[in-house]
N, C-alpha and C. Protein backbone atom coordinates (compact mmCIF):
# COMPACT_ATOMS: atom_id res chain seq x y z
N UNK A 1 -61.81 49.07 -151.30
CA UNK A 1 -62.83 49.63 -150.44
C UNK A 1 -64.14 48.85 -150.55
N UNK A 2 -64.61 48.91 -151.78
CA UNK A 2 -65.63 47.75 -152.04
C UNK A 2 -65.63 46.77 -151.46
N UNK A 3 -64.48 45.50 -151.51
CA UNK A 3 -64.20 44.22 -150.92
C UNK A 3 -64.39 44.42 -150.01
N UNK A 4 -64.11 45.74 -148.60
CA UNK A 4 -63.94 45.60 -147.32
C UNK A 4 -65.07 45.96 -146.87
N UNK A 5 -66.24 46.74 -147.58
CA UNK A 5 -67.48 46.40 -146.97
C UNK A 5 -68.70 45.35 -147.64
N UNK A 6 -68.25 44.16 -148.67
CA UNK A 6 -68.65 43.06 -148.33
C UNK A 6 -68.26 42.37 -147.61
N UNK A 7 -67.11 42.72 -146.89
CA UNK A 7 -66.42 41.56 -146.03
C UNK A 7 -67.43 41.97 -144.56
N UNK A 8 -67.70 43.14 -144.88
CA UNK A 8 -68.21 43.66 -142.73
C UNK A 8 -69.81 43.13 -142.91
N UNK A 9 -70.14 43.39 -144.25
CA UNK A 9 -71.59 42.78 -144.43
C UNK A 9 -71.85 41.24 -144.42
N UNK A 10 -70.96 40.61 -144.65
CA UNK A 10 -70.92 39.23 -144.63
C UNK A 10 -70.68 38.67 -143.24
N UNK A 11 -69.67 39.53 -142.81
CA UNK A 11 -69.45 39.40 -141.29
C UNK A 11 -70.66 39.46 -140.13
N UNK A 12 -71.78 40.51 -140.36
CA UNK A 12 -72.71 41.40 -139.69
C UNK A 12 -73.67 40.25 -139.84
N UNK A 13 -74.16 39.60 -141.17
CA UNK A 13 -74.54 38.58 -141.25
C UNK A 13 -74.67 37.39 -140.87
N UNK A 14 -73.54 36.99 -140.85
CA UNK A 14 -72.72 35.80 -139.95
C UNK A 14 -73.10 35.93 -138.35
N UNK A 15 -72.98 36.89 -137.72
CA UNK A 15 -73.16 37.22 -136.72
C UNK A 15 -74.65 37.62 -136.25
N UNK A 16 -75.67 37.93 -137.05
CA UNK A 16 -77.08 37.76 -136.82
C UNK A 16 -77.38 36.36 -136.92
N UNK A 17 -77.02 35.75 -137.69
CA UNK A 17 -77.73 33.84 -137.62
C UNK A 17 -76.91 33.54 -136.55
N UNK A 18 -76.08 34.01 -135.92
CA UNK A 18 -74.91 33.15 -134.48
C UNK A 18 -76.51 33.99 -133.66
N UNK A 19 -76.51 34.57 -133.70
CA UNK A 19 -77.27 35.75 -132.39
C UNK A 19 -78.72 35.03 -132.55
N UNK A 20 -79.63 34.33 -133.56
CA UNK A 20 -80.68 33.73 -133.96
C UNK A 20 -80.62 32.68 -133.50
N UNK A 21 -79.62 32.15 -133.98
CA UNK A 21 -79.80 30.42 -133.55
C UNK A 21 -79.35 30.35 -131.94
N UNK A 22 -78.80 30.97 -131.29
CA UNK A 22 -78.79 30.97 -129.60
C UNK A 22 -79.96 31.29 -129.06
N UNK A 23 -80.60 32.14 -129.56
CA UNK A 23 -82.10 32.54 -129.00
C UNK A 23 -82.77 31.34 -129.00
N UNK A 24 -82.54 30.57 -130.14
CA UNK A 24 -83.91 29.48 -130.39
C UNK A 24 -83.30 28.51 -129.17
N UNK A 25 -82.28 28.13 -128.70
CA UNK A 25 -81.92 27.00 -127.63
C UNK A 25 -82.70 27.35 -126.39
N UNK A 26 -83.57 26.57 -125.84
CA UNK A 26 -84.77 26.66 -125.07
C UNK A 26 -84.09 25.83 -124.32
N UNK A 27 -83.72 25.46 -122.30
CA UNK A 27 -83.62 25.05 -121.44
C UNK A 27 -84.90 25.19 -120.60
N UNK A 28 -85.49 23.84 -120.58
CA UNK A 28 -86.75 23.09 -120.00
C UNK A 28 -86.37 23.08 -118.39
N UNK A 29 -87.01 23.80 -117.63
CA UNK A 29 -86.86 23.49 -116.01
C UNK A 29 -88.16 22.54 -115.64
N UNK A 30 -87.95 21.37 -115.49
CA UNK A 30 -89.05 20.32 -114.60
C UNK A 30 -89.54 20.73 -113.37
N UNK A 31 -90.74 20.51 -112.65
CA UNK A 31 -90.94 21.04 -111.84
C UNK A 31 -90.63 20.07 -111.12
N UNK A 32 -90.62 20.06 -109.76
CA UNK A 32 -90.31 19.18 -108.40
C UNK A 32 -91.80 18.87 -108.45
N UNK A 33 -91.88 16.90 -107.47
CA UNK A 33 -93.11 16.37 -107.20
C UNK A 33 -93.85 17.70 -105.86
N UNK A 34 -94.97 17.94 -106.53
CA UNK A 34 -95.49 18.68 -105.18
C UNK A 34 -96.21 19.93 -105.58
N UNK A 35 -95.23 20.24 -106.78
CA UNK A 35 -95.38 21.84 -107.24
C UNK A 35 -96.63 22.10 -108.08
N UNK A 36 -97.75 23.14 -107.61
CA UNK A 36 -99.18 23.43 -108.26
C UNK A 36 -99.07 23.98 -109.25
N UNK A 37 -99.76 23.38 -110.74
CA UNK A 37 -99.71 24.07 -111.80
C UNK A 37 -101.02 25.21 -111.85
N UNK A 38 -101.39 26.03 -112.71
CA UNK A 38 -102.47 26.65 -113.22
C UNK A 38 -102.78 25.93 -114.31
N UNK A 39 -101.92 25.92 -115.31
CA UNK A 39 -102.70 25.22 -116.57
C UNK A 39 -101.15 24.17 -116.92
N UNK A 40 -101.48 23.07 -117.49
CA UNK A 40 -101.12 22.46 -118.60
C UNK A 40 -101.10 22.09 -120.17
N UNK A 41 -100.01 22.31 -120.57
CA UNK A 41 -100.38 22.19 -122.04
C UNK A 41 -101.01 20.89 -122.37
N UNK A 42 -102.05 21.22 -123.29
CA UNK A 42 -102.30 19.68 -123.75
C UNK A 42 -102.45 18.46 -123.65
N UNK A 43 -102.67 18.76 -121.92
CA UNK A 43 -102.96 17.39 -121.07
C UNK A 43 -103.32 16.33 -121.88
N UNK A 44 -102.44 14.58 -121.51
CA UNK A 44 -103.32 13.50 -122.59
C UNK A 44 -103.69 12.91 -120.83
N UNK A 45 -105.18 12.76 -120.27
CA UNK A 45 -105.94 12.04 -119.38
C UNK A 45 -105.68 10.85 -119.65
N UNK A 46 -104.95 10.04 -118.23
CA UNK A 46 -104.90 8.69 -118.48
C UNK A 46 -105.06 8.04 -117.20
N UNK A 47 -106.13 6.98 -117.24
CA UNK A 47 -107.11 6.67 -115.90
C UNK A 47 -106.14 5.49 -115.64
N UNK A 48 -105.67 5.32 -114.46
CA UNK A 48 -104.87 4.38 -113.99
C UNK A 48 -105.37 3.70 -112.48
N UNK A 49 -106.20 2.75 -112.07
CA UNK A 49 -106.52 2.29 -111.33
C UNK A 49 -107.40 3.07 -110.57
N UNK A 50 -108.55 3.44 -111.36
CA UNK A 50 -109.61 4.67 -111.23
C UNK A 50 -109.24 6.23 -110.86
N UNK A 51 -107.75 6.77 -110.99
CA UNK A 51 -107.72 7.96 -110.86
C UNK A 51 -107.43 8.41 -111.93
N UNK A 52 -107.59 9.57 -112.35
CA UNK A 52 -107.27 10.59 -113.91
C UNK A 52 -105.88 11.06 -113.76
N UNK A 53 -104.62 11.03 -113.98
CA UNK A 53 -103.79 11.50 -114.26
C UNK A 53 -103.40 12.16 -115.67
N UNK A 54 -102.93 13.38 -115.59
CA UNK A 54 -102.36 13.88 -116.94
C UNK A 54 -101.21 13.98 -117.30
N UNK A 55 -100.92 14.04 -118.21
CA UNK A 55 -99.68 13.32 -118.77
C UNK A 55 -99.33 14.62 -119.70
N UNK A 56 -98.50 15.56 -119.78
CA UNK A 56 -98.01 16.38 -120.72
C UNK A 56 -96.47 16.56 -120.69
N UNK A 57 -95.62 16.41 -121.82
CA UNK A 57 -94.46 16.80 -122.04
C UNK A 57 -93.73 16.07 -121.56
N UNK A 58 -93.44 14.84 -120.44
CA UNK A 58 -93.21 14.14 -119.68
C UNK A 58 -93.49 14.09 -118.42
N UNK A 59 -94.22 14.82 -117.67
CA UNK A 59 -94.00 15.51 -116.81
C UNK A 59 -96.12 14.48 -116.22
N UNK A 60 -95.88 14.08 -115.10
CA UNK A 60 -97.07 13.56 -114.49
C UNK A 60 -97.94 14.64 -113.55
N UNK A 61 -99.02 15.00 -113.88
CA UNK A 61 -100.19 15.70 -112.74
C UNK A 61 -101.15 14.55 -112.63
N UNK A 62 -101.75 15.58 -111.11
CA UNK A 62 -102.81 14.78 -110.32
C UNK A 62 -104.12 16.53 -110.47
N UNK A 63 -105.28 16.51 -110.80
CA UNK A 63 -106.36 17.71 -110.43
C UNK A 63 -106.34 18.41 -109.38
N UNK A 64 -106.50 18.99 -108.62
CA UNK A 64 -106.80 19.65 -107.38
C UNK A 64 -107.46 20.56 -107.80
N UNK A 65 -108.87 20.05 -107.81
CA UNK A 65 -109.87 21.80 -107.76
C UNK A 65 -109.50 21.90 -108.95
N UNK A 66 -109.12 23.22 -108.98
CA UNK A 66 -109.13 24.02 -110.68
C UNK A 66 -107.29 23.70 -110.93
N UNK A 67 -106.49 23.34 -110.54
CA UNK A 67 -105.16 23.41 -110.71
C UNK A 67 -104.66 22.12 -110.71
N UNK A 68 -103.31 21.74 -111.04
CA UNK A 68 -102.63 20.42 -111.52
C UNK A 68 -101.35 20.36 -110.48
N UNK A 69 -101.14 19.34 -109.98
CA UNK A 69 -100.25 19.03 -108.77
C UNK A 69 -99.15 18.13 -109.69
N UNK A 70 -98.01 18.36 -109.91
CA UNK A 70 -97.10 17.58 -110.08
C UNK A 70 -96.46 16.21 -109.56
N UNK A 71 -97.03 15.02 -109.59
CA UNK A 71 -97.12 13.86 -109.12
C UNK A 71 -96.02 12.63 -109.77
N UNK A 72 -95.53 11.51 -109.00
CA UNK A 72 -94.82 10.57 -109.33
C UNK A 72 -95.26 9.98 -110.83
N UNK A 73 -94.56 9.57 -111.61
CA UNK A 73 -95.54 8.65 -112.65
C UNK A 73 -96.04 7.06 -111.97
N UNK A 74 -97.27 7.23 -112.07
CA UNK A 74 -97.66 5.91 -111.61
C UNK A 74 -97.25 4.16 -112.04
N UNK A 75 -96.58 3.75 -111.44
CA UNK A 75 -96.16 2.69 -112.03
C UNK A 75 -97.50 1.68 -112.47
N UNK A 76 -96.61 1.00 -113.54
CA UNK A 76 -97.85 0.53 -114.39
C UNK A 76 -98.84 1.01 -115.32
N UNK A 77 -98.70 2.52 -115.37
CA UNK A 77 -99.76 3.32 -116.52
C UNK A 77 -99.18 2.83 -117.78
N UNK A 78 -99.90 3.11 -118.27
CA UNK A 78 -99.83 2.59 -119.89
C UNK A 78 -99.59 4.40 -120.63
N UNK A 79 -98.51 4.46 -121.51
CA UNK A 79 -98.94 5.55 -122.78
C UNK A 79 -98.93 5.23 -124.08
N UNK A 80 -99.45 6.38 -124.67
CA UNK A 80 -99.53 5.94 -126.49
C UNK A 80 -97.46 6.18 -126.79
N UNK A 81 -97.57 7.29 -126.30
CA UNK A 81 -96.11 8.15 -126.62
C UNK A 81 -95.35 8.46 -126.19
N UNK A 82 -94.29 8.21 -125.84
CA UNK A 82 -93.22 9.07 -125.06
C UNK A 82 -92.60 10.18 -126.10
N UNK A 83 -92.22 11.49 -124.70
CA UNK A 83 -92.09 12.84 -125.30
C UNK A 83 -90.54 12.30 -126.33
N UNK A 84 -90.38 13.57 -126.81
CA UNK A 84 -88.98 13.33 -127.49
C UNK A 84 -87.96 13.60 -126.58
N UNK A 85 -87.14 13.14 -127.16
CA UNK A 85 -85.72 13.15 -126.40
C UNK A 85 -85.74 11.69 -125.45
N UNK A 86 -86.24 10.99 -125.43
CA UNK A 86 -86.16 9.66 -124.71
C UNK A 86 -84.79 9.19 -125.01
N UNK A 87 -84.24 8.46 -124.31
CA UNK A 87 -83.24 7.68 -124.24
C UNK A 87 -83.64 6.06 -123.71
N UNK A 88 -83.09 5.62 -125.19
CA UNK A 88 -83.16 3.63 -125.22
C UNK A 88 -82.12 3.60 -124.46
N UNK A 89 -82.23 2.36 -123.84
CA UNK A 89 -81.24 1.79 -122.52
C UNK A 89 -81.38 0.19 -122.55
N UNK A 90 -80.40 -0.11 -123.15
CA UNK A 90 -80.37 -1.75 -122.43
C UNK A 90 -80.10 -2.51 -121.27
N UNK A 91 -80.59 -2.71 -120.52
CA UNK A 91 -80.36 -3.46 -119.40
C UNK A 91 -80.98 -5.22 -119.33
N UNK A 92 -79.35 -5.84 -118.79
CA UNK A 92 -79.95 -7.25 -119.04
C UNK A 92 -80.23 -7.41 -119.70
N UNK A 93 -80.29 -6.99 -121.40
CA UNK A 93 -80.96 -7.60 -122.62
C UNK A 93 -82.32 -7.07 -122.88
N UNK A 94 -82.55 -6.29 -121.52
CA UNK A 94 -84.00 -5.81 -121.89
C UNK A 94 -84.31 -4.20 -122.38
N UNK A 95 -85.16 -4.36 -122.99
CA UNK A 95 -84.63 -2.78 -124.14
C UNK A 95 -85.39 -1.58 -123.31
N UNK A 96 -84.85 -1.34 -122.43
CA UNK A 96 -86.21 -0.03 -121.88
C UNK A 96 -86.06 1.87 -121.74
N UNK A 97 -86.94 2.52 -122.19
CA UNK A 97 -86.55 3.83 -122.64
C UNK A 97 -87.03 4.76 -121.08
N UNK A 98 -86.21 6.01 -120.97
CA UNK A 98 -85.61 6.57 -119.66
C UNK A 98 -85.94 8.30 -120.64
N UNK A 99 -87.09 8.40 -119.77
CA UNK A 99 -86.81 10.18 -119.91
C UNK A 99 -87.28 10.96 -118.25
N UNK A 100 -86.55 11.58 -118.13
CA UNK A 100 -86.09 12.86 -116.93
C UNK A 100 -86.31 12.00 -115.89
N UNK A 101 -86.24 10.22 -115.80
CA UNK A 101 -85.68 10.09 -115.02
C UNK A 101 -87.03 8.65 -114.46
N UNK A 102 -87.74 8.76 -115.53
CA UNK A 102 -88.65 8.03 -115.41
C UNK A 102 -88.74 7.13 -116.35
N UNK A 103 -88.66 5.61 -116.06
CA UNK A 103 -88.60 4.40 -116.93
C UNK A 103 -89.79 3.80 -117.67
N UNK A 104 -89.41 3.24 -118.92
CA UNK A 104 -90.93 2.54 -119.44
C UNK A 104 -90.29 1.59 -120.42
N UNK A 105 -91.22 0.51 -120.55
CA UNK A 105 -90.81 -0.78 -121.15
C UNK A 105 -91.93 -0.52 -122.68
N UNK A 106 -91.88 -0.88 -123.83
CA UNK A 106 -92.26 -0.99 -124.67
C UNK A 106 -93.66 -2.49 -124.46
N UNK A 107 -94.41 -2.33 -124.48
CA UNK A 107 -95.75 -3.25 -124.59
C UNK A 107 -96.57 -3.76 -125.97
N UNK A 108 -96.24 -3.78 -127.08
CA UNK A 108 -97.22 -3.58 -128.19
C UNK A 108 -97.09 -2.38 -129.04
N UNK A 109 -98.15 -1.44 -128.74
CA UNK A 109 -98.10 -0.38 -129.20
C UNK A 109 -97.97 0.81 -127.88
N UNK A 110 -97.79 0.61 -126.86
CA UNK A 110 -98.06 1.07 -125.41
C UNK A 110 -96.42 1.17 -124.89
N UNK A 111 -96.14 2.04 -123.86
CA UNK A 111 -95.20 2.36 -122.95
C UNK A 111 -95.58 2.11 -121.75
N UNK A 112 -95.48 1.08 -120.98
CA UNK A 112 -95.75 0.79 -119.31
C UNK A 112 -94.21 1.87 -118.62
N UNK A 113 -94.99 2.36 -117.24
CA UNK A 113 -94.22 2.83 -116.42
C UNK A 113 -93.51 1.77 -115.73
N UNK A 114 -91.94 1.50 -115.50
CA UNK A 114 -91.24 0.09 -114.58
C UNK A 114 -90.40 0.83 -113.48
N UNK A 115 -90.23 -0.06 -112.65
CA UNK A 115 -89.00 0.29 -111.60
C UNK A 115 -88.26 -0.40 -111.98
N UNK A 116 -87.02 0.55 -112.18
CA UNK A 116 -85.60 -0.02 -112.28
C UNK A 116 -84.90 -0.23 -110.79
């Protein structure tokens, strides 16, 4: 009798960390070019041929007024960082990293935006 209710407690257990660790799996929806934000997290401002673009999470805005417009990444911007989850890609020998769909070549210490 003993054994069989460490076995349901061990079980009950088992089955709260299954029920924990599914909660924590977070699915990221990107927004479409076009779509008005209210706020952004943690915008990093990066001036690219005199306009301010912000740069958070991967994801490119343009200002409007008080709100953030979801915009192309500008080819040619420069970043410090790309978000995580990037994917290295070789092409032609040339080493260039690909996140949600947007390309960048390694510069120094810098990430340029490229067309593939």
């Amino acid at each position: 009798m003993k054994s069989l209710k460490i076995l349901f407690l061990v079980m009950a257990l088992f089955g709260a960390m299954i029920t924990l660790s599914a909660q924590k799996t977070v699915v990221k929806v990107y927004p479409k070019h076009g779509t008005i934000v209210k706020t952004v997290k943690k915008p990093r401002v990066v001036v690219h041929k005199k306009t301010n673009f912000y740069f958070s999470d991967g994801v490119w805005y343009k200002a409007r007024g008080r709100n953030y417009v979801v915009c192309a990444a500008p080819l040619g911007v420069k970043v410090r960082n790309l978000p995580r989850g990037n994917k290295v890609v070789v092409i032609n020998g040339r080493k260039l990293y690909k996140y949600k769909g947007i390309w960048y070549k390694k510069s120094g210490r810098n990430y340029i935006v490229v067309n593939v």
